[in-house]
C-alpha atoms as a PDB file:
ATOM      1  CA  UNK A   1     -22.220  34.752   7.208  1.00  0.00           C
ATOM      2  CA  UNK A   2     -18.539  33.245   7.057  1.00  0.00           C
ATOM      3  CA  UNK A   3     -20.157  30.192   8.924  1.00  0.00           C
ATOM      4  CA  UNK A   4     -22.449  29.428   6.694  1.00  0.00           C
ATOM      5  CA  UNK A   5     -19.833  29.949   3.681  1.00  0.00           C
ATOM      6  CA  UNK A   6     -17.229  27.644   5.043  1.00  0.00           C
ATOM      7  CA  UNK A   7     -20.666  25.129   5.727  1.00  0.00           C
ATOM      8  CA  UNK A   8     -21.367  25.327   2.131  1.00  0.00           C
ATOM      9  CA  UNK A   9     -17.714  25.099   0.915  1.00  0.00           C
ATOM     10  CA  UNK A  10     -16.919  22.135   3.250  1.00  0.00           C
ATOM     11  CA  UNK A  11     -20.127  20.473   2.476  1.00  0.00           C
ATOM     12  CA  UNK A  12     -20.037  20.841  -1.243  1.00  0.00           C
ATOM     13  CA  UNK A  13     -16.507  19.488  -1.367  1.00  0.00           C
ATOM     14  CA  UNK A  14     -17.235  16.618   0.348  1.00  0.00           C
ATOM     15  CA  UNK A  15     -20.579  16.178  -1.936  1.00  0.00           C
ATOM     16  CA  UNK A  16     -18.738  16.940  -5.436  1.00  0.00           C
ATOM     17  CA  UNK A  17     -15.837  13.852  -4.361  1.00  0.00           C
ATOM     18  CA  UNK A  18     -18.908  11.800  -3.419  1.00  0.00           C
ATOM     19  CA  UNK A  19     -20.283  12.342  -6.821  1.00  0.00           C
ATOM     20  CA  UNK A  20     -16.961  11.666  -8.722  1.00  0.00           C
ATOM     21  CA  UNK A  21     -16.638   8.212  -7.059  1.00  0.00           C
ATOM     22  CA  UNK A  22     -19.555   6.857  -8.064  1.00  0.00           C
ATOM     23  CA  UNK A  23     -17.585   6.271 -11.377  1.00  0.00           C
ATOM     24  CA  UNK A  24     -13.969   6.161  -9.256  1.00  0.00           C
ATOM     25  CA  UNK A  25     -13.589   2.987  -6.895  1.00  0.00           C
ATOM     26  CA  UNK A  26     -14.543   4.638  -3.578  1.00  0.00           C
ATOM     27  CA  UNK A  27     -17.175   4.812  -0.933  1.00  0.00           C
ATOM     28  CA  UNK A  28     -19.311   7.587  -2.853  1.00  0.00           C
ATOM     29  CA  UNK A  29     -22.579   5.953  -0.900  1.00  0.00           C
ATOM     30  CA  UNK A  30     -21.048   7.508   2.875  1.00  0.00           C
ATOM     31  CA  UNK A  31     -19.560  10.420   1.011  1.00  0.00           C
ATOM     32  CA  UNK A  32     -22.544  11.586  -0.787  1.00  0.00           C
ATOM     33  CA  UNK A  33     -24.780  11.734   2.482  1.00  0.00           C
ATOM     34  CA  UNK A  34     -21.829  13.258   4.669  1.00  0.00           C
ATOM     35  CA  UNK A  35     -22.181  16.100   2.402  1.00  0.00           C
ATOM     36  CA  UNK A  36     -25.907  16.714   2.436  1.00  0.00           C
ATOM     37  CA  UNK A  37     -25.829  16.389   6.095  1.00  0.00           C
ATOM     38  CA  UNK A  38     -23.165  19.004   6.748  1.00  0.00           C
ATOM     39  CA  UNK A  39     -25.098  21.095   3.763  1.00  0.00           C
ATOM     40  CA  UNK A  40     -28.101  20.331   6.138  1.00  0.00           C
ATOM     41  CA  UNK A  41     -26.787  22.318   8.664  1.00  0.00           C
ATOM     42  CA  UNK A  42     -26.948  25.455   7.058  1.00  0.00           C
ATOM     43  CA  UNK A  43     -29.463  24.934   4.320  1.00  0.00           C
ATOM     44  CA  UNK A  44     -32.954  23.201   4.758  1.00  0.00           C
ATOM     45  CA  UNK A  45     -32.717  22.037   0.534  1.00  0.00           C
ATOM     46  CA  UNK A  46     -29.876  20.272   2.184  1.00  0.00           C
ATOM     47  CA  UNK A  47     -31.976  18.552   4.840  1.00  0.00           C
ATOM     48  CA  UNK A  48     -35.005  17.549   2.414  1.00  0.00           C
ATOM     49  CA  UNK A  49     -32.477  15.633   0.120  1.00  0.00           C
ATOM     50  CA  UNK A  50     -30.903  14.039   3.071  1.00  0.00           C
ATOM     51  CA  UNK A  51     -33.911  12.812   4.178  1.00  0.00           C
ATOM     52  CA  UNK A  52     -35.005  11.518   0.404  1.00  0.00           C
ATOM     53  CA  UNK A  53     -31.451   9.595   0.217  1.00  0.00           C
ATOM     54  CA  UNK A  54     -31.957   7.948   3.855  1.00  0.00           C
ATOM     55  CA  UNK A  55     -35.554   6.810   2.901  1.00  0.00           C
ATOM     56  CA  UNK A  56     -34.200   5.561  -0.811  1.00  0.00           C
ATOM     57  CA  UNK A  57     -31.501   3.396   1.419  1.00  0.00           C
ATOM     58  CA  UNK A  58     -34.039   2.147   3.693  1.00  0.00           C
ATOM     59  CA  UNK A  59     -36.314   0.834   0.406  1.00  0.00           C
ATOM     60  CA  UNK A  60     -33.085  -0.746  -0.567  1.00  0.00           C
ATOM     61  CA  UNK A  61     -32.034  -2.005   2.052  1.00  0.00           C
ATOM     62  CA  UNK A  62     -35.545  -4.103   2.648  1.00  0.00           C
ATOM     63  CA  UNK A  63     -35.698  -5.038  -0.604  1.00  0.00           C
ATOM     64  CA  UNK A  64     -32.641  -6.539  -0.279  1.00  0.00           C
ATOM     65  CA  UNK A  65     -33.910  -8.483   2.567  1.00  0.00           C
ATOM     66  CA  UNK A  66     -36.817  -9.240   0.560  1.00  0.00           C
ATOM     67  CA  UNK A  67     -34.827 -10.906  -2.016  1.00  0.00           C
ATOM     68  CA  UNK A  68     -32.172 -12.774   0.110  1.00  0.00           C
ATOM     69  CA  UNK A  69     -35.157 -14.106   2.688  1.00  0.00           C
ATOM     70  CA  UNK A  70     -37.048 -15.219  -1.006  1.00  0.00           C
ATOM     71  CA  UNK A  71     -33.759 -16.780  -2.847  1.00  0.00           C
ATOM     72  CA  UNK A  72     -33.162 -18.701   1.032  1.00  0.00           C
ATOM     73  CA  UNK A  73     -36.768 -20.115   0.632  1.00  0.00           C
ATOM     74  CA  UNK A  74     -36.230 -21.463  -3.163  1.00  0.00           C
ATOM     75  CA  UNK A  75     -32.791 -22.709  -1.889  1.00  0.00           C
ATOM     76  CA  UNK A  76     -34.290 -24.769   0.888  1.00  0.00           C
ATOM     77  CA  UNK A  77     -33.041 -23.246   3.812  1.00  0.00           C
END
């Protein structure tokens, strides 16, 4: 039980400063999923978020690519 107290406490923290610096300058976008994944060790809500948040990065991520390999072809390159 105290394991899974100090997991939630430490977790939380880290999730709660995560959240506050995406208005503060500060990496909230390694701090947010730091937090679900040490939530995620205790707590399977924990997991199922974590696992929303890496798919949402992946979309953005090729979407990115999408639109840098597009604006490349309209430059000429």
């Amino acid at each position: 039980m105290a394991r899974r107290v100090v997991i939630g406490l430490v977790g939380t923290t880290i999730m709660l400063i995560g959240i506050a610096l995406i208005v503060l300058p500060g990496p909230a976008f390694l701090l947010i999923p730091l937090g679900l994944a040490i939530l995620g060790i205790e707590f399977a809500w924990a997991r199922h978020w974590l696992r929303v948040v890496k798919r949402r990065a992946k979309d953005i991520k090729q979407s990115a690519e999408n639109i840098k390999r597009k604006t490349g072809n309209l430059m000429g390159k």
